[in-house]
Protein backbone atom coordinates (compact mmCIF):
# COMPACT_ATOMS: atom_id res chain seq x y z
CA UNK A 1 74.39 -115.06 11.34
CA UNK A 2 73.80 -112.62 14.02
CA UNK A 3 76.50 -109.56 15.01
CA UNK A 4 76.09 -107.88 17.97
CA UNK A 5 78.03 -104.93 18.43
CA UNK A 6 79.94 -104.28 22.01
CA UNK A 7 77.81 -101.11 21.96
CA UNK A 8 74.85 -102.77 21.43
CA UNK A 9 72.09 -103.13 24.08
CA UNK A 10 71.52 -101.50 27.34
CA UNK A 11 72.60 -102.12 30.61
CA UNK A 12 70.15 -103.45 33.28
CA UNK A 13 70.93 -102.43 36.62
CA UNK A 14 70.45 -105.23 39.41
CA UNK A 15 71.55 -105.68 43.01
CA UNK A 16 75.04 -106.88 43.19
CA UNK A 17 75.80 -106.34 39.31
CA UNK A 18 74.82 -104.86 35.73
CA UNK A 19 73.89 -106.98 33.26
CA UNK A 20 73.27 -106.62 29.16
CA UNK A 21 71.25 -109.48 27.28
CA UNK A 22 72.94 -110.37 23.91
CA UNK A 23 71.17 -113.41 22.93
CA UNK A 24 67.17 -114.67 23.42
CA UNK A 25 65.71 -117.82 22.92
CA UNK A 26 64.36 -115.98 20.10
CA UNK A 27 67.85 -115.18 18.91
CA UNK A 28 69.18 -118.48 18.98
CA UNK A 29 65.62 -120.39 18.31
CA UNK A 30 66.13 -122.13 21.99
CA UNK A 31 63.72 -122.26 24.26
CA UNK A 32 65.14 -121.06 27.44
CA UNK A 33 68.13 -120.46 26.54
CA UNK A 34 69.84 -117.06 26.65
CA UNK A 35 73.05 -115.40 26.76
CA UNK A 36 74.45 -112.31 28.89
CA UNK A 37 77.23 -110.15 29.54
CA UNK A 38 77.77 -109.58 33.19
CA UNK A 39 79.80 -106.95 35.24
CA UNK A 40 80.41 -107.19 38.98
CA UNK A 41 81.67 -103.78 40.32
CA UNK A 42 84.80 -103.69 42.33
CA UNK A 43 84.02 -104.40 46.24
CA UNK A 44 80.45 -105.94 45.28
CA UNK A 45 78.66 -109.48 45.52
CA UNK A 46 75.88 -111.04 43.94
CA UNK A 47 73.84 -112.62 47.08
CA UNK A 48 73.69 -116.39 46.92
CA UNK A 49 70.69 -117.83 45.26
CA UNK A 50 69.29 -121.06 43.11
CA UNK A 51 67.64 -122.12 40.40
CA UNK A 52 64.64 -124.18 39.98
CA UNK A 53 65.63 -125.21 36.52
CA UNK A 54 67.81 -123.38 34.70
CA UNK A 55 71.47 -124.48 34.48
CA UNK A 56 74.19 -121.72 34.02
CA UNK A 57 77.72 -121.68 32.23
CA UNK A 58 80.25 -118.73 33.27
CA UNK A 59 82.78 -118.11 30.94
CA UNK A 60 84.91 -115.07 32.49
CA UNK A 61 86.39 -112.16 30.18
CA UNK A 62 88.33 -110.10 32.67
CA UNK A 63 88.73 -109.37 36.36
CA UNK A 64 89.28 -111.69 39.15
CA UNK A 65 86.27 -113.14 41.28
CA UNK A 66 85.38 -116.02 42.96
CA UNK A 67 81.58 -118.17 43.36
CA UNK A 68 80.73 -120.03 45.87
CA UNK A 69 78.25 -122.98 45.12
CA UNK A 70 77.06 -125.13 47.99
CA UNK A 71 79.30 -123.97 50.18
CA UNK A 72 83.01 -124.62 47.72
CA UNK A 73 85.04 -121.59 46.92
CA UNK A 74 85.90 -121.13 43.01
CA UNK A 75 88.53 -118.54 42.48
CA UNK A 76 88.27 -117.35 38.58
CA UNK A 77 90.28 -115.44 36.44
CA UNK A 78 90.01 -114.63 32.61
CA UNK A 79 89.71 -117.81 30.47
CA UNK A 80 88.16 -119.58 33.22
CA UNK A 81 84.53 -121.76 32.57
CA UNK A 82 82.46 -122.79 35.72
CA UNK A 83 79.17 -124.50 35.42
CA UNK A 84 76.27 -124.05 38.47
CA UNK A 85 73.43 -126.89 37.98
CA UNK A 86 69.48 -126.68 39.28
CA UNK A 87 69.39 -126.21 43.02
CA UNK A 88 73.20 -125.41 43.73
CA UNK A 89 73.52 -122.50 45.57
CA UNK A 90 75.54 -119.83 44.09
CA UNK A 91 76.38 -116.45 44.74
CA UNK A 92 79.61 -114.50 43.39
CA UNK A 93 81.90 -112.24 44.90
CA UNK A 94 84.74 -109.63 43.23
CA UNK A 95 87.24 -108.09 46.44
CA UNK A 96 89.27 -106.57 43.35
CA UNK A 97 89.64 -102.93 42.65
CA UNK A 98 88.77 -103.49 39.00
CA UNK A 99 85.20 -104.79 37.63
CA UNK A 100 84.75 -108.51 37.21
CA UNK A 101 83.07 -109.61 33.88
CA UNK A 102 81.77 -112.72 32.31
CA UNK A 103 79.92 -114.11 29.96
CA UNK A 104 76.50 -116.45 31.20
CA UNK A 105 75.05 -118.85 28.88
CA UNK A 106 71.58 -120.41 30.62
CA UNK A 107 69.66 -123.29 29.70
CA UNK A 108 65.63 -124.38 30.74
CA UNK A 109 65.52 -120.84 31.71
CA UNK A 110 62.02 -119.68 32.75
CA UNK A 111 60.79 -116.38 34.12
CA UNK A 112 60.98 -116.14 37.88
CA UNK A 113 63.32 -119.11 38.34
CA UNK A 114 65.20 -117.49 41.17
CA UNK A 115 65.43 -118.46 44.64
């Protein structure tokens, strides 16, 4: 069993977003696999990018937001799970006054796997 705290961890600051790392490969003795807690401030996008290999699972907790992957329009709300595979485009977008957040489980993850 592991137990991470909401207060746990720190915060990394990146363009578009924040982001806070609750599970490692290490953590869940996976490979490339890692989970994160991500916030989208009101007003703010992440700019559209791929991945080489990883494949990504969004899994929102509150806010409103939409992704767009190759082009399609997603509109998401909490409760909502999207998945975004190798080479799809993605980039996500909150218009809302309030923050958007969601949870990001990756797979085949690898450093510098960003396009």
């Amino acid at each position: 069993m592991k137990f991470i705290a909401g207060t746990t961890g720190t915060w990394l600051r990146c363009p578009g977003y924040a982001k806070k790392i609750l599970l490692n490969e290490g953590d869940l003795d996976a490979p490339g696999t890692l989970v994160q807690l991500i916030e989208i401030a009101p007003k703010t996008s992440v700019a559209d990018h791929d991945h080489e290999h990883c494949t990504e699972v969004f899994h929102i907790i509150s806010g409103r937001g939409h992704f767009v992957i190759d082009g399609r329009t997603v509109d998401l709300r909490p409760g909502d799970t999207l998945t975004c595979q190798p080479g799809e485009i993605h980039g996500t977008h909150n218009e809302q006054d309030a923050p958007f957040t969601y949870v990001v489980f990756k797979t085949n993850a690898k450093p510098g796997d960003i396009r």
